[in-house]
C-alpha atoms as a PDB file:
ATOM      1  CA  UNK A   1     112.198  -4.854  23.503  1.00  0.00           C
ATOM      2  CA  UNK A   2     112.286  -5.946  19.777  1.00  0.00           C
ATOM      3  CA  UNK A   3     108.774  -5.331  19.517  1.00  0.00           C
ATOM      4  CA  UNK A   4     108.674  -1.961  21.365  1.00  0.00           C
ATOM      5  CA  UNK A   5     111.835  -1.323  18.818  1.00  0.00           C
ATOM      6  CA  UNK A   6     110.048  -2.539  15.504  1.00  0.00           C
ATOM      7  CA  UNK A   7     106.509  -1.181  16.151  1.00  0.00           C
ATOM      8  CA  UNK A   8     107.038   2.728  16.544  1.00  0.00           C
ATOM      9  CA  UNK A   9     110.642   2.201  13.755  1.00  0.00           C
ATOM     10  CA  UNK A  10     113.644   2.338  15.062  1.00  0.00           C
ATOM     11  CA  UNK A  11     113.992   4.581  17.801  1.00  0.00           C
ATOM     12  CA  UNK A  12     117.322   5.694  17.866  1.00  0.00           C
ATOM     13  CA  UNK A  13     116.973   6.189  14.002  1.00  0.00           C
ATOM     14  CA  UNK A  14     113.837   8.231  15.193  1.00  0.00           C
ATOM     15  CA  UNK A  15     115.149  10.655  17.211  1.00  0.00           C
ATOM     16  CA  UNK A  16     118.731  11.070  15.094  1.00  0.00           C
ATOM     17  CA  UNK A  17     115.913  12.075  11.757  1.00  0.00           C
ATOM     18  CA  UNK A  18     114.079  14.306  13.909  1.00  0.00           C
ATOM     19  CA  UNK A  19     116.789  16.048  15.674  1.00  0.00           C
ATOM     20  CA  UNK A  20     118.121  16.567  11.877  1.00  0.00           C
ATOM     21  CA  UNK A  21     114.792  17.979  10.552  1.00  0.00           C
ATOM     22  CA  UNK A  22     114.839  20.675  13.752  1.00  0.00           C
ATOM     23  CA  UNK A  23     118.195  21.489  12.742  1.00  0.00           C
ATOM     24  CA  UNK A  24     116.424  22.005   8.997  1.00  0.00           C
ATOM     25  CA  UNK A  25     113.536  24.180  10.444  1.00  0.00           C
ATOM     26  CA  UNK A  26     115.223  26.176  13.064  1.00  0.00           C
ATOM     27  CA  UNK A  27     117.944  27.104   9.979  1.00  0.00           C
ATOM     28  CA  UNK A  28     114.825  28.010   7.840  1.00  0.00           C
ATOM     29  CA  UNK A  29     113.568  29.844  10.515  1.00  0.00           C
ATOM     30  CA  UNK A  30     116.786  31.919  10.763  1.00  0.00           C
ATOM     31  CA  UNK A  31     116.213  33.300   7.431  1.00  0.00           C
ATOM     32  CA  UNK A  32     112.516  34.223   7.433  1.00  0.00           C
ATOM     33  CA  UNK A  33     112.024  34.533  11.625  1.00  0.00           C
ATOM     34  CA  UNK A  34     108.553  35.482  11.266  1.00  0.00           C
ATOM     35  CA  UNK A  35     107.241  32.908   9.035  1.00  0.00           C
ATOM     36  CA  UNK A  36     104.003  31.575  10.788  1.00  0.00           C
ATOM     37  CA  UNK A  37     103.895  28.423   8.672  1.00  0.00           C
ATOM     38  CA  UNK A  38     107.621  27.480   9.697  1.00  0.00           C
ATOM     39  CA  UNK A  39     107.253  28.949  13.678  1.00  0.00           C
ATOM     40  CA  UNK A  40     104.007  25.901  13.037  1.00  0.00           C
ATOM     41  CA  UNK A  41     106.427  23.224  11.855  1.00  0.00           C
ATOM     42  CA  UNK A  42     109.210  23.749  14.368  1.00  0.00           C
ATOM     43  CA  UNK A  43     106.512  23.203  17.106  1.00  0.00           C
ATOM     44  CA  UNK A  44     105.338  20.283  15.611  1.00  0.00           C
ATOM     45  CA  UNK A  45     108.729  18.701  14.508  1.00  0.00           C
ATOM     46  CA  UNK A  46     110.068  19.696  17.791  1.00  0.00           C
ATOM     47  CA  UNK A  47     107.009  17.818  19.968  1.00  0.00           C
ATOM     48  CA  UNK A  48     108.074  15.027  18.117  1.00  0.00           C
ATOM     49  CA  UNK A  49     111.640  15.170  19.020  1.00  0.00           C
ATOM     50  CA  UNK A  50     110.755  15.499  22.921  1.00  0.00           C
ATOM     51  CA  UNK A  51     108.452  12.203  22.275  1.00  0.00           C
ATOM     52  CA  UNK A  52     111.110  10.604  20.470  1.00  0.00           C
ATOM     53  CA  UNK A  53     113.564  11.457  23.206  1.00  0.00           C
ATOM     54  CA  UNK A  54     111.253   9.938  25.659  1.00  0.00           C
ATOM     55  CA  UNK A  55     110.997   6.542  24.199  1.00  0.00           C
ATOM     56  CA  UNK A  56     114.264   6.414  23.561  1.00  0.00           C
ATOM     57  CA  UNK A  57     114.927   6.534  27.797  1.00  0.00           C
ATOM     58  CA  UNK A  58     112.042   4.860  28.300  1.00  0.00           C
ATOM     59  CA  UNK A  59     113.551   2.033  25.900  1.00  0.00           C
ATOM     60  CA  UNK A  60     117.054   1.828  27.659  1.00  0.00           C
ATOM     61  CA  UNK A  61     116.042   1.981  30.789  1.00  0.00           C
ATOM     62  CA  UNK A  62     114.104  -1.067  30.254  1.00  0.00           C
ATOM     63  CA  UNK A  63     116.696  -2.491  28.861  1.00  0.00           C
ATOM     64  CA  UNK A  64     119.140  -1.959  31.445  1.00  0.00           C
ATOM     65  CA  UNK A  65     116.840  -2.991  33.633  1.00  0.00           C
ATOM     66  CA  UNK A  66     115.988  -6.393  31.755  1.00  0.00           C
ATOM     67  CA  UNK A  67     119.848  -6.733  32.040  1.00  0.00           C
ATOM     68  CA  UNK A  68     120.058  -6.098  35.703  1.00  0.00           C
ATOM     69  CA  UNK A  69     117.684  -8.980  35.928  1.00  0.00           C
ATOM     70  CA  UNK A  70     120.257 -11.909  34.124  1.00  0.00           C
ATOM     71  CA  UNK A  71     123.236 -10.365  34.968  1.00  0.00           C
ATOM     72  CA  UNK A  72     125.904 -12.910  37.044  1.00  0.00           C
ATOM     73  CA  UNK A  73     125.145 -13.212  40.835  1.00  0.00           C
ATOM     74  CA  UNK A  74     128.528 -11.802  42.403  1.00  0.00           C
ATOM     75  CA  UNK A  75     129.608 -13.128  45.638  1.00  0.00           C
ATOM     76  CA  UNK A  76     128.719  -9.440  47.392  1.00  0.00           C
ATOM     77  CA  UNK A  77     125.155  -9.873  46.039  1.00  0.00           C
ATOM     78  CA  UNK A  78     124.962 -13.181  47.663  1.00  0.00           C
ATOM     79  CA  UNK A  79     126.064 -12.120  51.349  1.00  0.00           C
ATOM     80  CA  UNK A  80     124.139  -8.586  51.257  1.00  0.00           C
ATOM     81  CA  UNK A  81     120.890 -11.170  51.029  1.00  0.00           C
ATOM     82  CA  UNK A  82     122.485 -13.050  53.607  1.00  0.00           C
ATOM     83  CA  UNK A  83     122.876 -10.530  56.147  1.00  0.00           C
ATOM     84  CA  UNK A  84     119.201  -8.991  55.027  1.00  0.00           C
ATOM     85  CA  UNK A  85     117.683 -12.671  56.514  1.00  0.00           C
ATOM     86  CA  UNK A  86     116.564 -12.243  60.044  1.00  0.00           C
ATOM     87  CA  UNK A  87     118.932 -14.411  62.164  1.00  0.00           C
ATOM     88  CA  UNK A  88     116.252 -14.978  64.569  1.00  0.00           C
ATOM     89  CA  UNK A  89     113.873 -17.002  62.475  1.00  0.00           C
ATOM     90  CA  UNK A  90     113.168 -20.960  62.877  1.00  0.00           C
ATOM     91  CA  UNK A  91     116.102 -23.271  61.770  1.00  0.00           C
ATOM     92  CA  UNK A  92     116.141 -24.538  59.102  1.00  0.00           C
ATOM     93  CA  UNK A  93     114.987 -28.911  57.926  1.00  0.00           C
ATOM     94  CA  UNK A  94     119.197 -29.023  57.971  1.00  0.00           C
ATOM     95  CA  UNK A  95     119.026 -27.370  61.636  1.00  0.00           C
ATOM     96  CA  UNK A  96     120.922 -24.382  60.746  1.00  0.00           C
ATOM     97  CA  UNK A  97     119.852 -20.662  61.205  1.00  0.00           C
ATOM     98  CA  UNK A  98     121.154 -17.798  59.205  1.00  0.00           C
ATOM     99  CA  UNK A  99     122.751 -16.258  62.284  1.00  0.00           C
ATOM    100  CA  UNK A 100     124.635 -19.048  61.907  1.00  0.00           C
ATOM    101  CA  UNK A 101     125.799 -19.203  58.514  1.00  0.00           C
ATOM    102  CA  UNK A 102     126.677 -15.013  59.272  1.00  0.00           C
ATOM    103  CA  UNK A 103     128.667 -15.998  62.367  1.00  0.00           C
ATOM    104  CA  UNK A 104     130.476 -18.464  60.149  1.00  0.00           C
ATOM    105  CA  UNK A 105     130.721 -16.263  56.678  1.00  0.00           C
ATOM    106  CA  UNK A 106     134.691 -16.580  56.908  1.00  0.00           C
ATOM    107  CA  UNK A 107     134.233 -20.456  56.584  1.00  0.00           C
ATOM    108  CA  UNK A 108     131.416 -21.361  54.586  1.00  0.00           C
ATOM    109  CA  UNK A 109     130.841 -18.118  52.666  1.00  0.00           C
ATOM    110  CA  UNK A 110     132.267 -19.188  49.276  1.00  0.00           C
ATOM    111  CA  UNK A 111     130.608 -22.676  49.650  1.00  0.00           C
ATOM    112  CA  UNK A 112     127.404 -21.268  50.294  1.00  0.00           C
ATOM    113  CA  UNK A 113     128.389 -18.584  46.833  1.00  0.00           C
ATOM    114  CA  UNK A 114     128.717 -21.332  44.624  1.00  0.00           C
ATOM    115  CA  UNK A 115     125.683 -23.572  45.769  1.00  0.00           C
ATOM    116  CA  UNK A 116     123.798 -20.105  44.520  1.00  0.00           C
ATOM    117  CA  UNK A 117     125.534 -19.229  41.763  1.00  0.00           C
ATOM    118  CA  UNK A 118     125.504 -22.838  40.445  1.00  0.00           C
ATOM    119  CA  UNK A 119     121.287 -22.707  40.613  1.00  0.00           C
ATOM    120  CA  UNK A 120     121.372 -19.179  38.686  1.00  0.00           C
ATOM    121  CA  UNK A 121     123.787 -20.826  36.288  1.00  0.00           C
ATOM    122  CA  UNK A 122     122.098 -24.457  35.915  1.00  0.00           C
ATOM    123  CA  UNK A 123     118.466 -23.523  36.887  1.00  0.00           C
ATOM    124  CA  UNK A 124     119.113 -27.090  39.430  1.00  0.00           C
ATOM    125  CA  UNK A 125     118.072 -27.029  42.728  1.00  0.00           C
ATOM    126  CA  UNK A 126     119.232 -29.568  44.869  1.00  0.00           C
ATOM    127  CA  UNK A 127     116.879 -31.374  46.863  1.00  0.00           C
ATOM    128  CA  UNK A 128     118.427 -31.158  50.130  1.00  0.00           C
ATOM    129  CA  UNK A 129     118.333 -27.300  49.175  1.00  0.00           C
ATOM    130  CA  UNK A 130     114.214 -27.242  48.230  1.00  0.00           C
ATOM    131  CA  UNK A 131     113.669 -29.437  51.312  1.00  0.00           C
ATOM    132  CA  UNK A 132     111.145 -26.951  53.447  1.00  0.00           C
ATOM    133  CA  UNK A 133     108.971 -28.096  56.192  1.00  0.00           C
ATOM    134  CA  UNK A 134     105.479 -26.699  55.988  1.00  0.00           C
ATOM    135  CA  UNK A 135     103.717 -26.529  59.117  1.00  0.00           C
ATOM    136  CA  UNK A 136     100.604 -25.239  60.241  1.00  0.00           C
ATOM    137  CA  UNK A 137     100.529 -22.845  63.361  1.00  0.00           C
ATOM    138  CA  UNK A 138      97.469 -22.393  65.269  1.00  0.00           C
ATOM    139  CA  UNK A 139      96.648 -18.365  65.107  1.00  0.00           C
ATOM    140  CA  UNK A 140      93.870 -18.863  67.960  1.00  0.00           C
ATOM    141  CA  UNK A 141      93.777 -21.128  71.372  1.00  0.00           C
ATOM    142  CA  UNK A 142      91.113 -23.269  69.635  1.00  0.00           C
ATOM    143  CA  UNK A 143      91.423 -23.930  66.121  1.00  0.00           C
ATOM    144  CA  UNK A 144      88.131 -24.943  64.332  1.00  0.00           C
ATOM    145  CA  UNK A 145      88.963 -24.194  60.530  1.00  0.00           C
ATOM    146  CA  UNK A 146      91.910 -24.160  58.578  1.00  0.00           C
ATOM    147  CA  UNK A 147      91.832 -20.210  58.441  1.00  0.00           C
ATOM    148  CA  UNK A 148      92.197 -19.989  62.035  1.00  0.00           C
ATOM    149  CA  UNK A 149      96.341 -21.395  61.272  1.00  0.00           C
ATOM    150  CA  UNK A 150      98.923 -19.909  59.635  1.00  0.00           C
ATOM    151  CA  UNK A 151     101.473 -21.893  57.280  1.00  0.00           C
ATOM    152  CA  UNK A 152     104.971 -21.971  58.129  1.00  0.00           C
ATOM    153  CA  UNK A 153     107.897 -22.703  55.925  1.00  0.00           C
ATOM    154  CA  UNK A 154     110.986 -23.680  57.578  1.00  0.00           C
ATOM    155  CA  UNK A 155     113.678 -23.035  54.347  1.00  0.00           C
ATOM    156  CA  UNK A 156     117.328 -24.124  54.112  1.00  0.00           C
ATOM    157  CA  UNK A 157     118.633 -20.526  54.233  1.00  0.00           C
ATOM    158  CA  UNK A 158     120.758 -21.511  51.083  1.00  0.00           C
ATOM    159  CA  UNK A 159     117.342 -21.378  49.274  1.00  0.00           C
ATOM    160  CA  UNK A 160     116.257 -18.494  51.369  1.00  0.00           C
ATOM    161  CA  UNK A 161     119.516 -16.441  49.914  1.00  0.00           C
ATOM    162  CA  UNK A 162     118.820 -17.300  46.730  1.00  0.00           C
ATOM    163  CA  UNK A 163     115.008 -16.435  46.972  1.00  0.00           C
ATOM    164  CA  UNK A 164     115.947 -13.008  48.635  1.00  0.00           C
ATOM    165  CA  UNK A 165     118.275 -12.656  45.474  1.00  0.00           C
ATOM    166  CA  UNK A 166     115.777 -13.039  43.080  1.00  0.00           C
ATOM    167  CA  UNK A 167     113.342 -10.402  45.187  1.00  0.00           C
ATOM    168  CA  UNK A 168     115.826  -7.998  45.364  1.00  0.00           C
ATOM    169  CA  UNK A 169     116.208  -7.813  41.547  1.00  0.00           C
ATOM    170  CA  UNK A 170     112.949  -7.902  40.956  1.00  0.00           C
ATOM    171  CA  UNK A 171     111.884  -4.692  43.009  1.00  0.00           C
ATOM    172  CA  UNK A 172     113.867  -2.276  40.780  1.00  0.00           C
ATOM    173  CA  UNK A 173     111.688  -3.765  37.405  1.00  0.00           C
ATOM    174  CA  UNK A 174     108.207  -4.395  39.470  1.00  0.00           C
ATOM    175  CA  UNK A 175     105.402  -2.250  38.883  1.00  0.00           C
ATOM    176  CA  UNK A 176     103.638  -1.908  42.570  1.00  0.00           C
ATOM    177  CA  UNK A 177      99.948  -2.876  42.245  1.00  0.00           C
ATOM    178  CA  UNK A 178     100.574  -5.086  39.576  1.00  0.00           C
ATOM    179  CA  UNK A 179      98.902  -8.598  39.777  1.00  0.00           C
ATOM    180  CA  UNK A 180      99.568 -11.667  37.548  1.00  0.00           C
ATOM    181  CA  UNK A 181      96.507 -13.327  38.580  1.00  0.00           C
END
């Protein structure tokens, strides 16, 4: 943001000296309404004011969406991801499904809160969290290479919540088609 900020001045400071210099032309204008010259500048001054305008939203709406991104994981957050999880999916290396950890919300729901709120606080992950079983299912009756399986990760749905967390946030700041390789 600081760069977008710094490299075309201050935006806000932008748009309040432009919006000023309109008010300057337009009163000019009053005066002498068929003046070509000023008619000339109050188009130009006022393209610049629309352009200024623009990267000013353009500016805090990235910024507010920068801030969506670290803002504090609330409890609702964490059960809305929860209840997005499929509770008909493999169980987990613990042995529990998310169907079950919805069935049981009442008990373990603020347990299962602060195990995710403590990794988006601490960046930690504990191990029996990460632990994921990778296996490799065969896609065809007679597997001969390794692109006739598939690769299946059985997650703790702990880590499953708090990857469907981070995906959710991330699809109101993504640019579709964008690649990072």
């Amino acid at each position: 943001f600081k760069k977008a900020y710094f490299e075309q001045g201050n935006l806000f400071e932008n748009v309040i000296r432009l919006k000023a210099e309109l008010a300057i032309v337009q009163s000019s204008m009053s005066a002498d309404p068929h003046n070509k010259t000023l008619r000339e500048e109050e188009l130009r001054v006022l393209r610049g004011y629309k352009a200024a305008l623009k990267d000013e939203e353009l500016f805090l709406r990235q910024k507010a969406k920068a801030l969506n991104l670290v803002r504090i994981v609330s409890n609702e957050e964490i059960k809305l991801a929860l209840f997005d999880i499929d509770g008909n999916k493999a169980l987990g290396p613990d042995g529990f499904s998310s169907q079950f950890f919805k069935d049981s919300w009442s008990v373990v729901g603020d347990e299962v809160c602060k195990a995710v709120r403590d990794f988006f606080s601490n960046g930690n992950l504990l191990k029996e969290i990460n632990a994921t079983v990778i296996s490799l299912v065969p896609k065809v009756a007679a597997p001969s290479k390794v692109s006739d399986y598939r690769p299946v990760a059985c997650c703790n749905v702990v880590y499953k919540i708090i990857s469907k967390v981070i995906c959710n946030r991330l699809k109101g700041v993504w640019v579709f088609g964008l690649t990072l390789i």
